[in-house]
N, C-alpha and C. Protein backbone atom coordinates (compact mmCIF):
# COMPACT_ATOMS: atom_id res chain seq x y z
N UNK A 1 -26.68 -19.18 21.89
CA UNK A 1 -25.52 -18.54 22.45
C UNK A 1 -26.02 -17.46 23.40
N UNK A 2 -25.70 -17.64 24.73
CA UNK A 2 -25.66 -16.01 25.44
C UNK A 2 -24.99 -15.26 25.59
N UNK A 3 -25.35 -14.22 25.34
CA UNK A 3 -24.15 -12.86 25.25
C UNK A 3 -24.86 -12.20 26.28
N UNK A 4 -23.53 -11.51 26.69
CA UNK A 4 -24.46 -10.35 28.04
C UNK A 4 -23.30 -8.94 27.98
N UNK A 5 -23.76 -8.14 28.31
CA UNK A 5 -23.00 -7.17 28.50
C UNK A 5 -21.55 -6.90 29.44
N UNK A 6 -20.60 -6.42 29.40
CA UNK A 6 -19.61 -6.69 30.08
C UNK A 6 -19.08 -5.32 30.61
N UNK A 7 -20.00 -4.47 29.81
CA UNK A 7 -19.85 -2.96 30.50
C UNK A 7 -19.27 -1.87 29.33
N UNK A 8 -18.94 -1.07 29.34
CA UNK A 8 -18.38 0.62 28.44
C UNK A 8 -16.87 -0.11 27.88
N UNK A 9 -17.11 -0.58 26.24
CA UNK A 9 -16.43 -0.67 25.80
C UNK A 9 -14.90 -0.22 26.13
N UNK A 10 -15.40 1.45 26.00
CA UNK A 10 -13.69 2.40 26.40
C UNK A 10 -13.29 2.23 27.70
N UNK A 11 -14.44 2.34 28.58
CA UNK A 11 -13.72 2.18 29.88
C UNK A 11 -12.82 1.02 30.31
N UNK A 12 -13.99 -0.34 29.20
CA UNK A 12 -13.10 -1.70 29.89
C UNK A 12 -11.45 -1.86 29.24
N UNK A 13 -11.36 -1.18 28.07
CA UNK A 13 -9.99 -0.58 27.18
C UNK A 13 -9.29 -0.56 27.69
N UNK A 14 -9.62 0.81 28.49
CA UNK A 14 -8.70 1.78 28.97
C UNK A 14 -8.41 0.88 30.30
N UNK A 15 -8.68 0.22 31.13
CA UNK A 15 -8.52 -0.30 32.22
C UNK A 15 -7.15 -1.25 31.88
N UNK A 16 -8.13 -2.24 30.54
CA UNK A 16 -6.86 -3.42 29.97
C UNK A 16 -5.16 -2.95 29.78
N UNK A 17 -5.26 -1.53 28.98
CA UNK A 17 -4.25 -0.52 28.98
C UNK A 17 -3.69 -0.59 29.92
N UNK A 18 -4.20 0.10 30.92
CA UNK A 18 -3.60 0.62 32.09
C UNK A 18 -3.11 -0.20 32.86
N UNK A 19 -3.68 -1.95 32.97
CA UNK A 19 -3.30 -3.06 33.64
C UNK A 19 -1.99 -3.56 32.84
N UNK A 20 -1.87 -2.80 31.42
CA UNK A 20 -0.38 -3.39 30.78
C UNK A 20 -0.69 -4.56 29.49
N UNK A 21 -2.07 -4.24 29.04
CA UNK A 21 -2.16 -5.07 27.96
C UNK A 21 -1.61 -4.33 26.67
N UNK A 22 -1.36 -5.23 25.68
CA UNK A 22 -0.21 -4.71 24.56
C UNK A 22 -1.11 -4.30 23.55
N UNK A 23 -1.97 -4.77 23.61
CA UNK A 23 -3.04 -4.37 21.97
C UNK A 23 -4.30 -4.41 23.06
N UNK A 24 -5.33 -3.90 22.50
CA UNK A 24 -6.72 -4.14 22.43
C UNK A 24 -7.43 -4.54 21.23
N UNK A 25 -8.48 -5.33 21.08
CA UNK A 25 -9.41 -5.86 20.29
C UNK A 25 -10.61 -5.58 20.55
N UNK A 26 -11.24 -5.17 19.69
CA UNK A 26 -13.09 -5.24 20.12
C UNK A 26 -13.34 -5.93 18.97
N UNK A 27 -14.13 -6.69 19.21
CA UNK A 27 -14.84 -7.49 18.07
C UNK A 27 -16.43 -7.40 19.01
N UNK A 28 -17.34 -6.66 17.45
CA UNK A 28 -18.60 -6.58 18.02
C UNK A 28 -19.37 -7.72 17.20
N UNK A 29 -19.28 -8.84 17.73
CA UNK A 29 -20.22 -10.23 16.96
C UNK A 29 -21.50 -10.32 16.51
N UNK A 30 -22.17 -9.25 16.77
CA UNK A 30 -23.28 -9.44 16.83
C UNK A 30 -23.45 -8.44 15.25
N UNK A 31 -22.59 -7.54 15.07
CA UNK A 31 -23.15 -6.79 13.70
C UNK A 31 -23.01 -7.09 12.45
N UNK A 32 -22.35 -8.33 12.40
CA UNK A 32 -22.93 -8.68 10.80
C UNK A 32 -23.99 -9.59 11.18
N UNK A 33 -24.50 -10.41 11.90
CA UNK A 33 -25.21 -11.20 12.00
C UNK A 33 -26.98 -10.30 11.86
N UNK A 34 -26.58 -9.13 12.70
CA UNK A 34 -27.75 -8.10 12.60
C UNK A 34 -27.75 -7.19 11.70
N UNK A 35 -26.86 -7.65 11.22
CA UNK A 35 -27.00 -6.19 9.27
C UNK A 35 -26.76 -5.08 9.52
N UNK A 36 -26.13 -4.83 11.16
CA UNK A 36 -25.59 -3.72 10.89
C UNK A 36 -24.15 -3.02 10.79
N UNK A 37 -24.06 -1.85 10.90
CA UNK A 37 -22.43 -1.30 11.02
C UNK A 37 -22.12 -1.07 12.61
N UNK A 38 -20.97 -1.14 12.28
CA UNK A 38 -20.02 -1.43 13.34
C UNK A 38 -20.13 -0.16 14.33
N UNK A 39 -20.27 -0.02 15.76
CA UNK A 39 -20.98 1.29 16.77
C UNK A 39 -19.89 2.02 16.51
N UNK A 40 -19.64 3.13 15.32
CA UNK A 40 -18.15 4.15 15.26
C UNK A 40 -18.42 5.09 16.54
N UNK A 41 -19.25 5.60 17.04
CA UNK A 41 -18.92 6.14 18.03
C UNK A 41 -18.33 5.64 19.58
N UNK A 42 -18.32 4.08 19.28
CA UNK A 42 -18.13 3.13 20.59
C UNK A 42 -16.26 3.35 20.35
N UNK A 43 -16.45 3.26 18.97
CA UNK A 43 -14.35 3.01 18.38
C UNK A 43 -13.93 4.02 18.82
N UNK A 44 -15.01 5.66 18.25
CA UNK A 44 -14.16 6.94 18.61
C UNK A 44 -13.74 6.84 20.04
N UNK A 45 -14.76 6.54 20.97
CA UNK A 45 -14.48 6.86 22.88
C UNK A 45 -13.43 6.40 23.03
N UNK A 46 -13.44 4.92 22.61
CA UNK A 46 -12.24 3.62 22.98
C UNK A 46 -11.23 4.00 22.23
N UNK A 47 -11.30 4.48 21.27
CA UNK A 47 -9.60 4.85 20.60
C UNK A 47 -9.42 5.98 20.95
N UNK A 48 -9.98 7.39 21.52
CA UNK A 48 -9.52 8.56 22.15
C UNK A 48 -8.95 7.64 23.99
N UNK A 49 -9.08 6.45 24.47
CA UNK A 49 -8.58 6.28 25.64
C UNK A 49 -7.18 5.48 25.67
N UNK A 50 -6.82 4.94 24.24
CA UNK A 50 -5.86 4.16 23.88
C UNK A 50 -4.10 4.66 23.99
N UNK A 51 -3.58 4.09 23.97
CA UNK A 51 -2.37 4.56 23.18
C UNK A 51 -1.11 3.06 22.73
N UNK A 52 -2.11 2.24 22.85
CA UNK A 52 -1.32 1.05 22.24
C UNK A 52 -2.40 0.24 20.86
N UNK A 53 -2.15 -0.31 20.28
CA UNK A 53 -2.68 -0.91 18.99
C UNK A 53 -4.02 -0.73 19.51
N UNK A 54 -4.90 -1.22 18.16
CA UNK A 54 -6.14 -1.22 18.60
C UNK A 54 -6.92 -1.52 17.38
N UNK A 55 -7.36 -3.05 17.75
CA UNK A 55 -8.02 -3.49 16.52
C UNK A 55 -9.84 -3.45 16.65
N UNK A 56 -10.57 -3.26 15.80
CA UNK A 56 -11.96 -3.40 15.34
C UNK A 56 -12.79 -4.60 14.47
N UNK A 57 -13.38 -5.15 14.70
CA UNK A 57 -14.35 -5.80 13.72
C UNK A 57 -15.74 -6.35 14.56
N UNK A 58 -15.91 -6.84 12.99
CA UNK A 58 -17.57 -6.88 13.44
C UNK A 58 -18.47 -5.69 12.39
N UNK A 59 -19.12 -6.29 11.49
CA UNK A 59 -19.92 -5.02 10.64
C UNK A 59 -19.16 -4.46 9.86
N UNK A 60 -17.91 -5.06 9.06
CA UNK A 60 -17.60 -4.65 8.43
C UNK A 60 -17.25 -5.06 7.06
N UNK A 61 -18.16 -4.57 6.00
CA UNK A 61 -18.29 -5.31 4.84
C UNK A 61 -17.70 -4.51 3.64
N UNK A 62 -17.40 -3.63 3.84
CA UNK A 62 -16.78 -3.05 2.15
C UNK A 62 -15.69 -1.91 3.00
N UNK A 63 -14.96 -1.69 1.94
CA UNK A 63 -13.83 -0.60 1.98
C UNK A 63 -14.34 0.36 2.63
N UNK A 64 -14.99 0.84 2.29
CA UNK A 64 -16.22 2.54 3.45
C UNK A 64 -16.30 1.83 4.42
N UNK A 65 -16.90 1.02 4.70
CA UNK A 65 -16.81 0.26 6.38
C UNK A 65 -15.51 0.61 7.09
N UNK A 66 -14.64 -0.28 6.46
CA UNK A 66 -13.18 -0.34 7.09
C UNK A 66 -12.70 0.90 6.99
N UNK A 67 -12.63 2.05 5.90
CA UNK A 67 -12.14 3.28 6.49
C UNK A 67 -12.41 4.01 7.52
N UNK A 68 -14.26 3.55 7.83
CA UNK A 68 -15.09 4.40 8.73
C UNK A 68 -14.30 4.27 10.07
N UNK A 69 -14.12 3.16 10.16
CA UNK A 69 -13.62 2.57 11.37
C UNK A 69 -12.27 3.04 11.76
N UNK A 70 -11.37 2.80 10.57
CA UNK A 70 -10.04 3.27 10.83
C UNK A 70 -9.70 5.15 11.27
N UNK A 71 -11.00 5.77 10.56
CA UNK A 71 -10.90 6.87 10.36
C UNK A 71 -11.32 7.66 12.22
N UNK A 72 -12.44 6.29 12.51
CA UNK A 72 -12.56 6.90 14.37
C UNK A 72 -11.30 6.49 14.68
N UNK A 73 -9.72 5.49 14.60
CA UNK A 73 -8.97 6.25 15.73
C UNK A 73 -8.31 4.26 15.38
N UNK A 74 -9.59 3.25 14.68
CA UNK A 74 -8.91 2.17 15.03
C UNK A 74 -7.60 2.11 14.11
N UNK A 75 -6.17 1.27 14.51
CA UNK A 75 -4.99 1.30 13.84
C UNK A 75 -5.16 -0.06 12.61
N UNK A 76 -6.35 -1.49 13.03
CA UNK A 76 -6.58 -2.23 12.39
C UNK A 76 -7.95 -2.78 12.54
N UNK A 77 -8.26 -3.49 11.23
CA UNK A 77 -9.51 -3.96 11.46
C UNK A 77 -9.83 -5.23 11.08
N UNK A 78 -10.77 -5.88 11.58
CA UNK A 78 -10.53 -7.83 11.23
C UNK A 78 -12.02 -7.25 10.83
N UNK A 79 -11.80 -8.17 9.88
CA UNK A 79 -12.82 -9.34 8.91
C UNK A 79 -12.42 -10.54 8.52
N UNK A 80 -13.97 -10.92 8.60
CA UNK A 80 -14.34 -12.36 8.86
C UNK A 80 -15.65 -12.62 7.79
N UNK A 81 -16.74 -12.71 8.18
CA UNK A 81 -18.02 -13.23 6.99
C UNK A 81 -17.54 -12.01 5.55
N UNK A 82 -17.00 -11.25 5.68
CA UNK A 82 -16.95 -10.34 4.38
C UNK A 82 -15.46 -10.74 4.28
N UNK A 83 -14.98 -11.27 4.53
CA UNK A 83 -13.59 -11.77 3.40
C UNK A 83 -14.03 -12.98 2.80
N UNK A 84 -14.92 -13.96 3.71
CA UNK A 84 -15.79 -15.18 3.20
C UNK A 84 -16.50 -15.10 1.92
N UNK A 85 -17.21 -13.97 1.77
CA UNK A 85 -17.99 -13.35 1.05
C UNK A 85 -17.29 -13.15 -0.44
N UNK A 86 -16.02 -12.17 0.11
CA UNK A 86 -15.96 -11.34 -1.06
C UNK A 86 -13.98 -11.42 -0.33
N UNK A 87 -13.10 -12.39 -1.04
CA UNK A 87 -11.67 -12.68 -0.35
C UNK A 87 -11.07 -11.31 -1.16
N UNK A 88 -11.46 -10.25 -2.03
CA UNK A 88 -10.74 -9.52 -2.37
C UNK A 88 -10.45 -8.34 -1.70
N UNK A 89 -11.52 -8.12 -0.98
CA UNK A 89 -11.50 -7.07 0.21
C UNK A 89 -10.71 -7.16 1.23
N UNK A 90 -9.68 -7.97 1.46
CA UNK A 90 -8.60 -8.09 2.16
C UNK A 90 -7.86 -6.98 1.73
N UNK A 91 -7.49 -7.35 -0.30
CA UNK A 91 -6.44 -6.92 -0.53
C UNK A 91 -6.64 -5.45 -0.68
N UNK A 92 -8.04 -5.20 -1.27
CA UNK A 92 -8.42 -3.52 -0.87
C UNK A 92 -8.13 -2.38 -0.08
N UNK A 93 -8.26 -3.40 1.31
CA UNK A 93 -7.98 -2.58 2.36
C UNK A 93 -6.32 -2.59 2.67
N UNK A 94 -5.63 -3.75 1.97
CA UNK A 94 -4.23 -3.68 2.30
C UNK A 94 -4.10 -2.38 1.38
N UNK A 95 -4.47 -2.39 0.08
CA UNK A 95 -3.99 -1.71 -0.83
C UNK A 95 -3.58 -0.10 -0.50
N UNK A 96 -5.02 0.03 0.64
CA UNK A 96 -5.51 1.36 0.53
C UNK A 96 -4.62 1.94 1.57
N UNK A 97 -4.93 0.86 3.09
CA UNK A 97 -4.24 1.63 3.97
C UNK A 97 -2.57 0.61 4.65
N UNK A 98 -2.48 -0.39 3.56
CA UNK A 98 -0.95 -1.24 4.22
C UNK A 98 -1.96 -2.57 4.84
N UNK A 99 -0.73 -3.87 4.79
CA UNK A 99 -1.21 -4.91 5.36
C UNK A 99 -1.02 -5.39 6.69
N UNK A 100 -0.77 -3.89 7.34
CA UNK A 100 -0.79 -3.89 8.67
C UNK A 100 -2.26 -3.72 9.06
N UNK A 101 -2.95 -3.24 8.31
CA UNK A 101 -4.01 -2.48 9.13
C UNK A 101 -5.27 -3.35 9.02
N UNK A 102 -5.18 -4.47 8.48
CA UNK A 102 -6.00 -5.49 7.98
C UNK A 102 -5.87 -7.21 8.41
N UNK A 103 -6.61 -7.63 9.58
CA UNK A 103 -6.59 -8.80 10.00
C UNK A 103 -7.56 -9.56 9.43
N UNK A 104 -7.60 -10.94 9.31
CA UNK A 104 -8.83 -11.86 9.18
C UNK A 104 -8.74 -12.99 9.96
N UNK A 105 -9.81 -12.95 10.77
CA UNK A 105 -9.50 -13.98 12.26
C UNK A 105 -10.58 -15.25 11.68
N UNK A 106 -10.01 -16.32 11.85
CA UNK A 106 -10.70 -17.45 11.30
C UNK A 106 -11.72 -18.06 12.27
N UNK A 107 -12.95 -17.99 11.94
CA UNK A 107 -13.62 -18.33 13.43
C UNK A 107 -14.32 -19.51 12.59
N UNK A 108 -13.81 -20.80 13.48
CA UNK A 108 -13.77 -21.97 13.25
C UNK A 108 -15.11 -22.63 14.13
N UNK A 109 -16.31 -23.27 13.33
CA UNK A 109 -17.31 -23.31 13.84
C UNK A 109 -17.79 -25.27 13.96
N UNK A 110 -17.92 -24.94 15.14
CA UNK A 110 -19.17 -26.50 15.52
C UNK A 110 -18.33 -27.70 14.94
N UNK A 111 -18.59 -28.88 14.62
CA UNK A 111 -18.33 -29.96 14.11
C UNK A 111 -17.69 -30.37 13.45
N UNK A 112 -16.27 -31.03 13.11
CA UNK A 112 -16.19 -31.27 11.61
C UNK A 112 -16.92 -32.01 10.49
N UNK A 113 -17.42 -31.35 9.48
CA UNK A 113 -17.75 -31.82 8.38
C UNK A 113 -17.35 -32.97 7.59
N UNK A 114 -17.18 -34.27 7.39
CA UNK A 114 -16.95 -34.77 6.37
C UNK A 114 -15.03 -34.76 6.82
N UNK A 115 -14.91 -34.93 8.09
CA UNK A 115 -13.52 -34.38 8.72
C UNK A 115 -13.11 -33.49 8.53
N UNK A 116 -13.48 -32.43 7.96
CA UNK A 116 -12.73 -31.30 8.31
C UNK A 116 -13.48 -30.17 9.05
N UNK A 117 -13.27 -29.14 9.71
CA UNK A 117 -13.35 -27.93 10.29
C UNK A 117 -13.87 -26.98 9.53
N UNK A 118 -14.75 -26.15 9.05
CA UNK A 118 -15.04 -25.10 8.93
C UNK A 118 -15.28 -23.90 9.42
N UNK A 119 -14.82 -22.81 8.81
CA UNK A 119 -14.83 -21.65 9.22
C UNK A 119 -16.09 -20.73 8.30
N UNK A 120 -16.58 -19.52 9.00
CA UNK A 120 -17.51 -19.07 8.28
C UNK A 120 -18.36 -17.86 8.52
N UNK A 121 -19.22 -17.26 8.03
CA UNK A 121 -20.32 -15.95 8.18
C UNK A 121 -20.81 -15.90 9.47
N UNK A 122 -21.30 -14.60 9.64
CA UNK A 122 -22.00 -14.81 10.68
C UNK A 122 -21.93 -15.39 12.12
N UNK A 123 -20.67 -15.64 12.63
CA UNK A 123 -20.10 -15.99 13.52
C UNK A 123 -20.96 -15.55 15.13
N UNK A 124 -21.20 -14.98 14.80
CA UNK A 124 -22.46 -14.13 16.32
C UNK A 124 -23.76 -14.41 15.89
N UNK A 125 -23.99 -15.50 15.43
CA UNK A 125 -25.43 -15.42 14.82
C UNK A 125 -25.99 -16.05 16.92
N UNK A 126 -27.59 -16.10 16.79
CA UNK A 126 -27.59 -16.38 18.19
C UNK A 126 -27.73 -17.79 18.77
N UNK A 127 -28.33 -18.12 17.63
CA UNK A 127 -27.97 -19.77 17.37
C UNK A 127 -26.68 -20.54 17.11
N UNK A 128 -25.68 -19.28 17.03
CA UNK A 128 -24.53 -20.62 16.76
C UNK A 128 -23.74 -20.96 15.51
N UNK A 129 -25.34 -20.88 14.69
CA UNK A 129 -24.69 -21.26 13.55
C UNK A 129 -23.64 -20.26 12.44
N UNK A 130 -23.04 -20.94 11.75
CA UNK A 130 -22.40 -20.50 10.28
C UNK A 130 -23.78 -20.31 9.42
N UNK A 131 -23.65 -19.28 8.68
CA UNK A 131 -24.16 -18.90 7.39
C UNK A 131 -24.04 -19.68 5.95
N UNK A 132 -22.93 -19.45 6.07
CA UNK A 132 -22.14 -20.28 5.01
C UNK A 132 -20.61 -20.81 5.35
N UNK A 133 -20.26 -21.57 5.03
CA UNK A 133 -18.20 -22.15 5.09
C UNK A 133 -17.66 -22.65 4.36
N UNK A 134 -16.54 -22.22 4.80
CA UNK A 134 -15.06 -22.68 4.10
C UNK A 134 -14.60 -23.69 4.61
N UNK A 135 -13.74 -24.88 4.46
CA UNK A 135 -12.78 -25.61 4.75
C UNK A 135 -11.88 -24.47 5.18
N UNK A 136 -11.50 -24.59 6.72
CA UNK A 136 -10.95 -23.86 7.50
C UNK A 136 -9.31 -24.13 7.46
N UNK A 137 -9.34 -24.88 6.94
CA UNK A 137 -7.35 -25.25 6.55
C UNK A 137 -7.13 -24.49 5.10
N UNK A 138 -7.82 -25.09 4.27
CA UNK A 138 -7.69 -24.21 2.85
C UNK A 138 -7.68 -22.99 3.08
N UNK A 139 -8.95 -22.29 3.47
CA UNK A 139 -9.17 -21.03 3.78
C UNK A 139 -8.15 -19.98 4.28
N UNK A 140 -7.41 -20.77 5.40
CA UNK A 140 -6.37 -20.39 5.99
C UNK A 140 -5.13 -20.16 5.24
N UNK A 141 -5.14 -20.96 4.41
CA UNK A 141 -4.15 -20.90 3.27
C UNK A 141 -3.81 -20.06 2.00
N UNK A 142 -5.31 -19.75 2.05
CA UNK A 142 -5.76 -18.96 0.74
C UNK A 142 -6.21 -19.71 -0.48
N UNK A 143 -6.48 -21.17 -0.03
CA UNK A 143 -6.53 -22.02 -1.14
C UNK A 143 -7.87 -21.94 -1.94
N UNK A 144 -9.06 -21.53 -0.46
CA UNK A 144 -10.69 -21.38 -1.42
C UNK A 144 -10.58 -19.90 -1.75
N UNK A 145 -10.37 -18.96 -1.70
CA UNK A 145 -10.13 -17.73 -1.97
C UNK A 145 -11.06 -17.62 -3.53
């Protein structure tokens, strides 16, 4: 996979904003794949330039993650390989801060399996691959949970 830079998170935000987009998203792909946490000082800039929704993910694996994040400025946060992981941490974060503030974006990978689609970890890995998966219809459903 190539990834390249696309420029200052906040600035490119604040531009989308200003052009009349309704939400913003950052999804940083690359930080669970690299073990790390999510750039909170990239969220603070970009959510001090905001004033419409504004979602986060990427590197975020437990409840302290997702507050960290919410706490720089984001209104929601998606997970993905850590709801895979661990499907209760959805309801954690609904619990804690509402099930507004908590997305899980299904990132549906490569081939179907055995006919079906899977979804799964590690989604920014640089190769491409899944870590591990779900049957991406169940999943969706809540059925492998």
């Amino acid at each position: 996979m190539q990834l390249h830079d696309a420029g200052d998170p906040a600035e490119l935000a604040a531009a989308h904003s200003q052009a009349g987009a309704d939400e913003i998203v950052l999804l940083d792909i690359t930080a669970t794949a690299e073990s790390r946490n999510t750039l909170l000082d990239t969220v603070r800039r970009t959510a001090s330039q905001l004033f419409i929704p504004f979602t986060v993910g990427g590197g975020i694996r437990s409840l302290d993650d997702a507050a960290a994040v919410l706490d720089c400025g984001a209104d929601k946060v998606a997970i993905n390989s850590a709801a895979v992981a661990d499907p209760t941490l959805i309801n954690q974060i609904a619990q804690r801060y509402g099930s507004q503030a908590v997305v899980v974006p299904s990132t549906r990978g490569g081939a179907p399996r055995r006919g079906k689609y899977m979804c799964g970890e590690d989604a920014g890995r640089p190769d491409g691959m899944l870590r591990r998966g779900v049957e991406a219809d169940s999943w969706a459903r809540g059925k492998s949970c």
